[in-house]
Every structure is written in structure tokens, then in C-alpha cells.
N, C-alpha and C. Protein backbone atom coordinates (compact mmCIF):
# COMPACT_ATOMS: atom_id res chain seq x y z
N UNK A 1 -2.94 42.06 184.43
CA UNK A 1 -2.14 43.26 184.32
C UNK A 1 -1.90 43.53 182.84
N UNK A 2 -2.01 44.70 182.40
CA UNK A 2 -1.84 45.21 181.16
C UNK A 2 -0.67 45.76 180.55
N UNK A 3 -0.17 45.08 179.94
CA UNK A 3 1.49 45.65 179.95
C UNK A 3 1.84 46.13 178.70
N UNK A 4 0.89 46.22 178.10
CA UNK A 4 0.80 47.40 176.39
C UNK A 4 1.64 48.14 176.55
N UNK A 5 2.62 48.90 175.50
CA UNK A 5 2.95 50.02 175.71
C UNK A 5 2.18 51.02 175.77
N UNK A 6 2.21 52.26 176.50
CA UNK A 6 1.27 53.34 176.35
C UNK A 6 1.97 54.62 175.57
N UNK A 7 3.10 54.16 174.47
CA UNK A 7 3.32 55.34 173.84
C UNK A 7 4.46 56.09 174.66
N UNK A 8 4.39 57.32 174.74
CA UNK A 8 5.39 58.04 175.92
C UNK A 8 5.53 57.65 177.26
N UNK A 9 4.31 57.27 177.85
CA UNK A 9 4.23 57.09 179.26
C UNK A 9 2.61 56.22 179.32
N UNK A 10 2.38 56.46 180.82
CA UNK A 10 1.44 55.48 181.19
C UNK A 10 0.22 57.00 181.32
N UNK A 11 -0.95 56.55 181.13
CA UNK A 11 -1.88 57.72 180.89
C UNK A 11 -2.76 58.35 182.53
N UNK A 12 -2.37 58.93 183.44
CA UNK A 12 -2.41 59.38 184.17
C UNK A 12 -4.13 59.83 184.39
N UNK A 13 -5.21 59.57 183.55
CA UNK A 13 -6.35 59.50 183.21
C UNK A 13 -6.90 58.06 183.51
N UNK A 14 -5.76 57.21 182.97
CA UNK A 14 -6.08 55.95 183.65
C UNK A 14 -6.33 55.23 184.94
N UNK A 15 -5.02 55.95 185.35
CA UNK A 15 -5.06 55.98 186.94
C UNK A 15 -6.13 56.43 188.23
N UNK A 16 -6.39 57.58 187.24
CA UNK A 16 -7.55 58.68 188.14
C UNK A 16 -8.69 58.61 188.12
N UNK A 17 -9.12 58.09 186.57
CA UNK A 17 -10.53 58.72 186.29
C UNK A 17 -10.33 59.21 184.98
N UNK A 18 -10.94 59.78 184.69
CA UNK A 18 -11.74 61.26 183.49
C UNK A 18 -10.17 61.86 182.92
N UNK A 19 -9.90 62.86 184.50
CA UNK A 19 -8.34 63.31 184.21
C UNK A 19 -7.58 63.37 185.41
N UNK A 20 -6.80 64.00 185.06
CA UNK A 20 -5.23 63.90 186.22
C UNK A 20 -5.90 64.97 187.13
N UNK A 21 -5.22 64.49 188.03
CA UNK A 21 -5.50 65.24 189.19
C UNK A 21 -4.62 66.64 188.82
N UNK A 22 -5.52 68.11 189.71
CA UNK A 22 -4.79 69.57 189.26
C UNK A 22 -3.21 69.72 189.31
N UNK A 23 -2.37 70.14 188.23
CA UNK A 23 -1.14 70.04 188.67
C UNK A 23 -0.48 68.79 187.90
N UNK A 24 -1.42 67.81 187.71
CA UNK A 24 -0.30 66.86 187.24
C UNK A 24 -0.33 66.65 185.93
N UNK A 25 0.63 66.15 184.74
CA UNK A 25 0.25 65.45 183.35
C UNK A 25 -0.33 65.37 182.95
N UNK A 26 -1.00 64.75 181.85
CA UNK A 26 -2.12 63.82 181.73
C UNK A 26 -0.97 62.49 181.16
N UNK A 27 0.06 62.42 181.12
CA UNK A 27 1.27 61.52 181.22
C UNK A 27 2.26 61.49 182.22
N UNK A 28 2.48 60.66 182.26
CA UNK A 28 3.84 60.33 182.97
C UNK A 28 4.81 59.41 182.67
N UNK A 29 6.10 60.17 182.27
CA UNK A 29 7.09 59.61 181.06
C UNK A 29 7.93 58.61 181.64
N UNK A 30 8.28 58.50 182.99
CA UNK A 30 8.96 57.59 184.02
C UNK A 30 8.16 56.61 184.12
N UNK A 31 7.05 56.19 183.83
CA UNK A 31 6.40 54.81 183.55
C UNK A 31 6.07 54.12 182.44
N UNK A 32 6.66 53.15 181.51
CA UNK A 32 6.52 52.98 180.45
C UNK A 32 5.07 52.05 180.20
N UNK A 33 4.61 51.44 181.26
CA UNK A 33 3.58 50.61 180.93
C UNK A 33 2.12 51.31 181.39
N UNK A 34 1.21 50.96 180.75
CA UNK A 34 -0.02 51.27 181.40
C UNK A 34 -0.76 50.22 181.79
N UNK A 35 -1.03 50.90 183.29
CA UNK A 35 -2.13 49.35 184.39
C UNK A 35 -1.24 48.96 185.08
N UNK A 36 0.26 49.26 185.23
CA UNK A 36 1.24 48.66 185.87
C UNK A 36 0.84 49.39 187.27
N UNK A 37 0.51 48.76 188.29
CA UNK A 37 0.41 49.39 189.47
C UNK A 37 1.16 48.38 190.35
N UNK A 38 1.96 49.29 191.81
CA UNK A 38 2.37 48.46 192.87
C UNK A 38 2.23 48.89 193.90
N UNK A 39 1.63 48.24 195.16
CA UNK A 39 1.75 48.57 196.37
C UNK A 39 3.05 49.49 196.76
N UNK A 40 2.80 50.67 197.52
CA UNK A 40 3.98 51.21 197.56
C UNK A 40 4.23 51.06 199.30
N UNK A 41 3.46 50.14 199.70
CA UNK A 41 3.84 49.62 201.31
C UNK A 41 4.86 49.00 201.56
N UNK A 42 5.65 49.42 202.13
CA UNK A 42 6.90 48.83 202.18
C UNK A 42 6.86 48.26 203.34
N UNK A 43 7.34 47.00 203.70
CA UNK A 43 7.23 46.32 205.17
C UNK A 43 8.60 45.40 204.77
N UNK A 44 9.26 46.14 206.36
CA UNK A 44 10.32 45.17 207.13
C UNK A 44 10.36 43.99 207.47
N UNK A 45 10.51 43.20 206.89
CA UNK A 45 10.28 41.65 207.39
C UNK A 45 11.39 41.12 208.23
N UNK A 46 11.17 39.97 208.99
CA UNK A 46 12.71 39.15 209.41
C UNK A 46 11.69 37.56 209.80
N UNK A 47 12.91 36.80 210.03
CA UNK A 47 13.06 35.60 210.54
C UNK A 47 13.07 34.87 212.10
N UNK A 48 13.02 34.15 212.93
CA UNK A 48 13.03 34.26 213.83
C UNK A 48 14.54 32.80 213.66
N UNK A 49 14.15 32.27 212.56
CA UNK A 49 14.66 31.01 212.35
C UNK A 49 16.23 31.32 211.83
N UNK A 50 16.89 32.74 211.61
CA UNK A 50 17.97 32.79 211.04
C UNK A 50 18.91 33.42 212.00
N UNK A 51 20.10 34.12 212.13
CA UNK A 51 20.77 35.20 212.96
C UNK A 51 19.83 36.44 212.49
N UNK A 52 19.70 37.24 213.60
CA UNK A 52 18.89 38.44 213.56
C UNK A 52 20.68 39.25 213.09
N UNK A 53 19.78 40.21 212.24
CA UNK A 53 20.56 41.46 211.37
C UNK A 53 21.33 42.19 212.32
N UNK A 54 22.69 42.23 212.05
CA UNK A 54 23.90 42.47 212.86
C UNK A 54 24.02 44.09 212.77
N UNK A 55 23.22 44.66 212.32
CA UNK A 55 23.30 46.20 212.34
C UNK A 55 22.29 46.82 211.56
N UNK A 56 22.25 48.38 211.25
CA UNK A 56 21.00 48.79 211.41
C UNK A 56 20.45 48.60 209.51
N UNK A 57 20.08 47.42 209.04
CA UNK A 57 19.23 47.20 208.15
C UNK A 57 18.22 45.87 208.85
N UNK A 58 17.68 45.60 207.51
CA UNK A 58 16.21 44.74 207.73
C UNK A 58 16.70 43.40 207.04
N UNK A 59 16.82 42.09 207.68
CA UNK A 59 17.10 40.88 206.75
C UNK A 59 16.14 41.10 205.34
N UNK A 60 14.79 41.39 205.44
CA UNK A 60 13.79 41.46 204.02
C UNK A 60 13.00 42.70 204.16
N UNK A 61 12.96 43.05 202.96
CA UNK A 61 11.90 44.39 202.55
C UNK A 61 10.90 43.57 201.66
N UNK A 62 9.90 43.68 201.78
CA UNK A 62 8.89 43.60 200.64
C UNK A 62 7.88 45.12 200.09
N UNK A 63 8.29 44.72 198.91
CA UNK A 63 7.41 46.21 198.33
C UNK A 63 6.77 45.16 197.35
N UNK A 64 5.25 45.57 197.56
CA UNK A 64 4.56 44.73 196.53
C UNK A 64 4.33 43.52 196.54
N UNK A 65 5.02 42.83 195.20
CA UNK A 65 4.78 41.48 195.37
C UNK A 65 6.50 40.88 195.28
N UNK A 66 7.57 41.67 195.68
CA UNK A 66 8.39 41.72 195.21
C UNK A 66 8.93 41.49 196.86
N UNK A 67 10.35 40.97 197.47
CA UNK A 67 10.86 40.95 198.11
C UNK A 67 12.17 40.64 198.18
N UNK A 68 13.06 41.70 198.88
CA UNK A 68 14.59 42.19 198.56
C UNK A 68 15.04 41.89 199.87
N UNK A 69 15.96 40.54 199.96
CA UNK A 69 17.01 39.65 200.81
C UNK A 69 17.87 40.72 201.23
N UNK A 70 18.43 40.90 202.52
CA UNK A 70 19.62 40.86 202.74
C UNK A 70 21.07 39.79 202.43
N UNK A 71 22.11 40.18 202.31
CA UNK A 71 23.19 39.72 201.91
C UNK A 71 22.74 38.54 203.63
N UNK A 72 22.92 37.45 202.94
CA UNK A 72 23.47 36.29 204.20
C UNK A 72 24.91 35.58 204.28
N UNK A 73 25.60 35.51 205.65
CA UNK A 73 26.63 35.32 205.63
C UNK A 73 25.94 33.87 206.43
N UNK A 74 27.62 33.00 206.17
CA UNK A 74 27.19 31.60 206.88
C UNK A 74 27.27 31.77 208.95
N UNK A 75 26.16 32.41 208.94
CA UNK A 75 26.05 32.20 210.45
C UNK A 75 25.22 31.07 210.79
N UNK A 76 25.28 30.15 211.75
CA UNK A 76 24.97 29.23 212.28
C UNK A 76 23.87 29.85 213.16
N UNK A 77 22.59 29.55 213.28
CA UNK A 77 20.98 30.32 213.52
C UNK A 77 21.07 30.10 215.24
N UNK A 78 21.97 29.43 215.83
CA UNK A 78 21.87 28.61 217.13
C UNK A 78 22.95 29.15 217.76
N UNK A 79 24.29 28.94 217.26
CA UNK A 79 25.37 29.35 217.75
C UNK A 79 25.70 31.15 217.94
N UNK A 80 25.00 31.52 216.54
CA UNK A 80 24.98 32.87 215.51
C UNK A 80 26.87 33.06 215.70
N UNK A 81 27.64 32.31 215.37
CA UNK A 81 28.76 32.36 215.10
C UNK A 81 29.20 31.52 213.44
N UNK A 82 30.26 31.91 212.96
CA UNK A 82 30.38 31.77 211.41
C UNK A 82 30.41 29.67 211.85
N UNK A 83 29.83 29.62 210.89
CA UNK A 83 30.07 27.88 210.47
C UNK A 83 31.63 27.26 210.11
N UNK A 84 31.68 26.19 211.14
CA UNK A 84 33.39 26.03 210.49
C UNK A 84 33.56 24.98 209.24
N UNK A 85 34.54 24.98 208.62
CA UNK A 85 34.65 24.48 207.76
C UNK A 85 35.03 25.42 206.22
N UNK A 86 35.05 24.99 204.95
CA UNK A 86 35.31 25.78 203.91
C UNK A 86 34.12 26.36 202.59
N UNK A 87 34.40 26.14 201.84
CA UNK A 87 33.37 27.10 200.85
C UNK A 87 31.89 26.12 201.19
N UNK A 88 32.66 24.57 201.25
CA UNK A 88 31.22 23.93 201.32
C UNK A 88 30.15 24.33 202.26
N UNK A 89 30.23 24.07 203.24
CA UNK A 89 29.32 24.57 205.05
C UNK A 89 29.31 25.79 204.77
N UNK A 90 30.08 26.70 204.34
CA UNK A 90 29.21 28.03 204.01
C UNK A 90 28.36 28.02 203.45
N UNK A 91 28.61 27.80 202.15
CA UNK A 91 27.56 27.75 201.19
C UNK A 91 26.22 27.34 201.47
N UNK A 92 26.06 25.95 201.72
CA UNK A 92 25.10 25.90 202.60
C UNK A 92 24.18 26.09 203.63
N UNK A 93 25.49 26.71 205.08
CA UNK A 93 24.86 27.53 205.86
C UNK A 93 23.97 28.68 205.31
N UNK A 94 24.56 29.31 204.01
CA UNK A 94 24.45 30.97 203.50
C UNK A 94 22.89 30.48 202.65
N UNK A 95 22.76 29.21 202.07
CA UNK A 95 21.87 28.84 201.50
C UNK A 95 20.52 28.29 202.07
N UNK A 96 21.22 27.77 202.89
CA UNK A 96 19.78 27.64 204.45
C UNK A 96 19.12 28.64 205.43
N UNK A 97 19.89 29.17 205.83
CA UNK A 97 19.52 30.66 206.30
C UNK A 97 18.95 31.35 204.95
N UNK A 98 19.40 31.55 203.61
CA UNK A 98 18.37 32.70 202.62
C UNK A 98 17.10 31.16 202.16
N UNK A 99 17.02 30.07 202.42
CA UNK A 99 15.71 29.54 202.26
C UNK A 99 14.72 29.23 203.53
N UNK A 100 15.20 29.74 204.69
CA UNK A 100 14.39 29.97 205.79
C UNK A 100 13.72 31.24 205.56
N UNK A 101 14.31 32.32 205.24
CA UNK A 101 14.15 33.62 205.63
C UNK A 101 12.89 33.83 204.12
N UNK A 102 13.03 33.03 202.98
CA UNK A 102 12.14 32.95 201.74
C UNK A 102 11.08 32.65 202.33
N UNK A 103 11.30 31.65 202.70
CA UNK A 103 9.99 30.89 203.71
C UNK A 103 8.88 31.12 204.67
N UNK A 104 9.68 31.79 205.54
CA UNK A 104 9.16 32.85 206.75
C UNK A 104 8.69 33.83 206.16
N UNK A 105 9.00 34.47 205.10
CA UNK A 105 8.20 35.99 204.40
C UNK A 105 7.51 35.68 203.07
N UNK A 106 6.77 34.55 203.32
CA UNK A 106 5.85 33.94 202.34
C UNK A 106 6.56 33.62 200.95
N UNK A 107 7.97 33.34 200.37
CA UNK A 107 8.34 32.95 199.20
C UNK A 107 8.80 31.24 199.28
N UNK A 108 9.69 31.61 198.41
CA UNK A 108 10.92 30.41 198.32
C UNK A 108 11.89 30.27 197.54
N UNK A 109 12.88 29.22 197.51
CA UNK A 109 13.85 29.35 196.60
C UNK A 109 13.45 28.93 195.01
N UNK A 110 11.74 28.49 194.94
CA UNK A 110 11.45 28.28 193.63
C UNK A 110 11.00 30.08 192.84
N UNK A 111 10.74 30.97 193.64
CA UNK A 111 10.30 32.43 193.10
C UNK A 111 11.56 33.02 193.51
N UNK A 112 12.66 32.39 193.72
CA UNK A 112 13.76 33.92 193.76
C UNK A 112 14.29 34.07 192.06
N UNK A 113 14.07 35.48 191.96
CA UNK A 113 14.13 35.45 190.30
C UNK A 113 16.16 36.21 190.18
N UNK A 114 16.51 36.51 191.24
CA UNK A 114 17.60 36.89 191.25
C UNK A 114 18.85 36.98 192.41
N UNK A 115 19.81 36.57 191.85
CA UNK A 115 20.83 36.38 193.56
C UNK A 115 22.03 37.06 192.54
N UNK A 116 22.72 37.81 193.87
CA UNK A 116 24.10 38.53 193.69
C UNK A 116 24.53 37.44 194.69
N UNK A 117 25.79 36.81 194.46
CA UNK A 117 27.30 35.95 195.05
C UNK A 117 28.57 37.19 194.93
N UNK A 118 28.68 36.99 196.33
CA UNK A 118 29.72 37.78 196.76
C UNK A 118 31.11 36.51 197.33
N UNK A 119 31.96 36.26 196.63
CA UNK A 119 32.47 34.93 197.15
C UNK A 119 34.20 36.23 197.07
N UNK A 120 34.85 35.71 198.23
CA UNK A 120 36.21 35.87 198.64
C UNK A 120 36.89 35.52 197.88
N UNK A 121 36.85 34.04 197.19
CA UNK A 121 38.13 33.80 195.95
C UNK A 121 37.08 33.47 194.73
N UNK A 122 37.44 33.32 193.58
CA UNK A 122 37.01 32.92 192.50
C UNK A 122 37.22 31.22 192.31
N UNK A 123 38.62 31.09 193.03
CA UNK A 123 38.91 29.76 193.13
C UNK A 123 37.84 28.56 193.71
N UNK A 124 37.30 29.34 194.42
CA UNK A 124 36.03 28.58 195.13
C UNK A 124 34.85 28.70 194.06
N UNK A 125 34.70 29.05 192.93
CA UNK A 125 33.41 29.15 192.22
C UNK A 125 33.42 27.73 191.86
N UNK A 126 33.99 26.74 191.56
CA UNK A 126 33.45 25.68 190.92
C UNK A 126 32.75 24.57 192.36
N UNK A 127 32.88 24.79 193.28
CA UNK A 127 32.46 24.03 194.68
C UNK A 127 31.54 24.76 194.63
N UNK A 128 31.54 25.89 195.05
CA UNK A 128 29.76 26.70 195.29
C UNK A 128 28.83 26.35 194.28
N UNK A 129 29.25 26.50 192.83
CA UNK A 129 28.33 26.55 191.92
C UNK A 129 27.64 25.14 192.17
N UNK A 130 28.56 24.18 192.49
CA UNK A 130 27.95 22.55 192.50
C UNK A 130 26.43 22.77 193.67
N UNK A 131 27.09 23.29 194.88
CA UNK A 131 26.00 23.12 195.79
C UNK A 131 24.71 24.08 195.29
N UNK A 132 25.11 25.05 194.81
CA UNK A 132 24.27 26.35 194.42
C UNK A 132 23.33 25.49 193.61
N UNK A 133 23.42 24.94 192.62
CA UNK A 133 22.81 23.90 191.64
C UNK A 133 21.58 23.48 192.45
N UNK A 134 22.16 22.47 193.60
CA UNK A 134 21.30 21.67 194.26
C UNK A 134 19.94 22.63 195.13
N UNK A 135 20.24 24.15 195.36
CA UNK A 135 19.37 24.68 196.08
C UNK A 135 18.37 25.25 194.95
N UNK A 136 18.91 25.29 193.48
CA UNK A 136 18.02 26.22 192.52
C UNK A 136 18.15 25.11 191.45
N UNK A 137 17.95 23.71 191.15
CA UNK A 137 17.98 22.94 190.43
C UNK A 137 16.79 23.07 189.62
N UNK A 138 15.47 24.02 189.68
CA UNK A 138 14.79 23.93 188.23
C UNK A 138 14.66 25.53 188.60
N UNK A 139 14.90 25.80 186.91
CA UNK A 139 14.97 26.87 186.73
C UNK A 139 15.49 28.12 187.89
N UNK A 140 16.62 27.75 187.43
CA UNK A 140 17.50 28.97 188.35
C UNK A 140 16.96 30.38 188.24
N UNK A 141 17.37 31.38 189.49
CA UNK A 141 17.20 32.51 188.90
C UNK A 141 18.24 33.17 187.83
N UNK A 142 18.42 34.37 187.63
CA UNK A 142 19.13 35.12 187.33
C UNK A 142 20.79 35.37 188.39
N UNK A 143 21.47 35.61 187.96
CA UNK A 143 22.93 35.59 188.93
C UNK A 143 23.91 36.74 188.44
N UNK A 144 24.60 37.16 189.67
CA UNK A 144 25.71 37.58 189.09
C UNK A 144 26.85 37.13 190.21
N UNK A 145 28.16 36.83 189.98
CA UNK A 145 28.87 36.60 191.17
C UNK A 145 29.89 37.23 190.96
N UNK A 146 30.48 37.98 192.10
CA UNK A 146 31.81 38.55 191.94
C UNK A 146 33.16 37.85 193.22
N UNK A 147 34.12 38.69 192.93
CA UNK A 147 35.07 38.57 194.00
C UNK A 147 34.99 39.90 194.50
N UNK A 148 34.92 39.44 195.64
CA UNK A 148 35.34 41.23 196.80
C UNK A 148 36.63 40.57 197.32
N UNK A 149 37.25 42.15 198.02
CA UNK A 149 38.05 41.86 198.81
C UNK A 149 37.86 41.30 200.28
N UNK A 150 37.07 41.52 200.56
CA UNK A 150 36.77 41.02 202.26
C UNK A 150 35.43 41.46 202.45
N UNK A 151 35.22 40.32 203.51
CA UNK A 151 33.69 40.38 203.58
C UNK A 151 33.51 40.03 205.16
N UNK A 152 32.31 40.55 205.62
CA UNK A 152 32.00 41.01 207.23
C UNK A 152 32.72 39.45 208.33
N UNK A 153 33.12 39.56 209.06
CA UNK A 153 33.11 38.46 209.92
C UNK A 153 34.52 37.18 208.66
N UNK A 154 34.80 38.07 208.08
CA UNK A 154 36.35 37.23 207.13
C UNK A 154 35.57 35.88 206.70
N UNK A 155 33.72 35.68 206.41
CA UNK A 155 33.64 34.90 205.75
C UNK A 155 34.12 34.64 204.47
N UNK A 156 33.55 33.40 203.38
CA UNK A 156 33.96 33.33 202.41
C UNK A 156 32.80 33.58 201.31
N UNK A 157 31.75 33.80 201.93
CA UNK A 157 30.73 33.97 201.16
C UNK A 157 29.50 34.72 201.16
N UNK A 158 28.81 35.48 200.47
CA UNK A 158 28.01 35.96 200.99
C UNK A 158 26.86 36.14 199.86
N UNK A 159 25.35 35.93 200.55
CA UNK A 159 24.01 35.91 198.64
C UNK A 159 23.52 36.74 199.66
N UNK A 160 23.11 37.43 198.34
CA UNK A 160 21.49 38.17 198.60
C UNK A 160 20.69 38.15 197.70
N UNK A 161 18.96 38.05 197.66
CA UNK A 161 18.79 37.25 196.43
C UNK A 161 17.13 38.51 196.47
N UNK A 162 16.43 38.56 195.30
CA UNK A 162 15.21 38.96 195.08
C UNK A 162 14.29 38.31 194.74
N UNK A 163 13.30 38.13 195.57
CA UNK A 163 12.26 36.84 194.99
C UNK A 163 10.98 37.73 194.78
N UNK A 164 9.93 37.12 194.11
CA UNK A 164 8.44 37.17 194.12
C UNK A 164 8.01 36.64 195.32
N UNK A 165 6.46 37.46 195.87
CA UNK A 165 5.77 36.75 196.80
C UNK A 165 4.06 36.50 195.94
């Protein structure tokens, strides 16, 4: 893949041929790279191994080579009721369920290049982060974690993460 800059945009000559098709550029300023191409197939993925999606989204999208998690809450894959216990068994539950669901749609927790943490208290960040460690121990992705006010089913936790396939 060629990831030169192309100046203003990516050269629309490149893409085509000779020249742009009638009507269009011979640039296009919303793409900064040239040769950057992506499947624009988008496919619904799921799990069979996790709780099936509690309303109307998709546990995984993949566009490309790229694939976008749903938020996982600690549901138990058997029971599909919340896991008892505190930040710990969530965490884990929330971390086993998003490395099944990596798994099942051809990734893993070594290509997730990014996770949003949605955690109920802040007070709980130093317990999660410990276990969090153990699921992304080389080379973590990227993170951001916040506090919400409440989260589906009054868990305490909730990731959604973006990996490579």
C-alpha cells in the first residue's frame, strides 16, 4: 500500500485509469493518501459463543480489514444473565465474551488496536486496569476510559474495542 502524500488529494486517474470518470475530479480532497483503497463491504458479524445482541444492532461490523465491537456487558454466554460478583467477574466476563467474539470474526485480542471502557465508578479503575493488563499484556491497544452514569442491565462495566482482521 502506498501511503505518499498525493498533494491535495488522492489522484482520481489513479483509481480509474487515464482519467476520472465524466463528472468527477481528477482529485479528490477528502482522501489524503494515494493507493489507499478499502473494501466498502460491510458485513454483520456475531458469535454463537457470546449473549446474542439485546436489541437492534450487530455484536461486529467489519468493513475491510478493519472490525468495530459492540460495547460488551458482563453477560454470562450460558445463563445470558449479568455475572455476580464485583468489578473483578465483570471485567473478565466483559473480557471473555470481547475475546470470543475477536475470535469467531477472524481477529484477536493481539490486533485490537483500540478499546473505549465505559466503567460506573472511577473507583474501580485500579482493579480493572490490573485484569485489563492480563488480557492485552504485549502491546496494548490504544484506550480511552470514562465514567458514565448508568449503564444497560446496572452493570459496572462495559468495552467496545476496534481490531484489525
Amino acid at each position: 500500500m502506498d501511503l505518499r502524500p498525493a498533494g491535495r488529494g488522492i489522484l482520481l486517474a489513479d483509481r480509474f485509469g487515464k482519467e476520472s470518470p465524466p463528472g468527477l475530479p481528477n482529485t479528490l480532497t477528502s482522501l489524503p493518501f494515494r493507493g489507499v483503497t478499502m473494501s466498502s463491504q460491510k458485513q454483520c458479524l456475531k458469535s454463537d459463543r457470546i449473549p446474542p445482541a439485546v436489541g437492534p444492532y450487530s455484536q461486529a461490523v467489519r468493513y475491510g480489514d478493519l472490525l468495530f465491537c459492540s460495547g460488551m456487558i458482563p453477560l454470562d454466554p450460558e445463563t445470558r444473565k449479568v455475572v455476580a460478583g464485583g468489578i473483578a467477574e465483570q471485567t473478565r466476563q466483559v473480557l471473555d465474551n470481547l475475546t470470543r467474539l475477536l475470535e469467531d470474526c477472524g481477529s484477536s485480542a493481539a490486533q485490537v488496536l483500540k478499546t473505549t471502557v465505559f466503567l460506573k465508578n472511577m473507583e474501580h479503575f485500579a482493579e480493572f486496569n490490573a485484569i485489563y493488563a492480563e488480557y492485552f499484556a504485549q502491546e496494548p491497544p490504544a484506550r480511552s476510559t470514562v465514567q458514565v452514569a448508568r449503564l444497560p442491565l446496572d452493570v459496572l462495566i462495559e468495552v467496545e474495542a476496534i481490531a484489525s482482521v
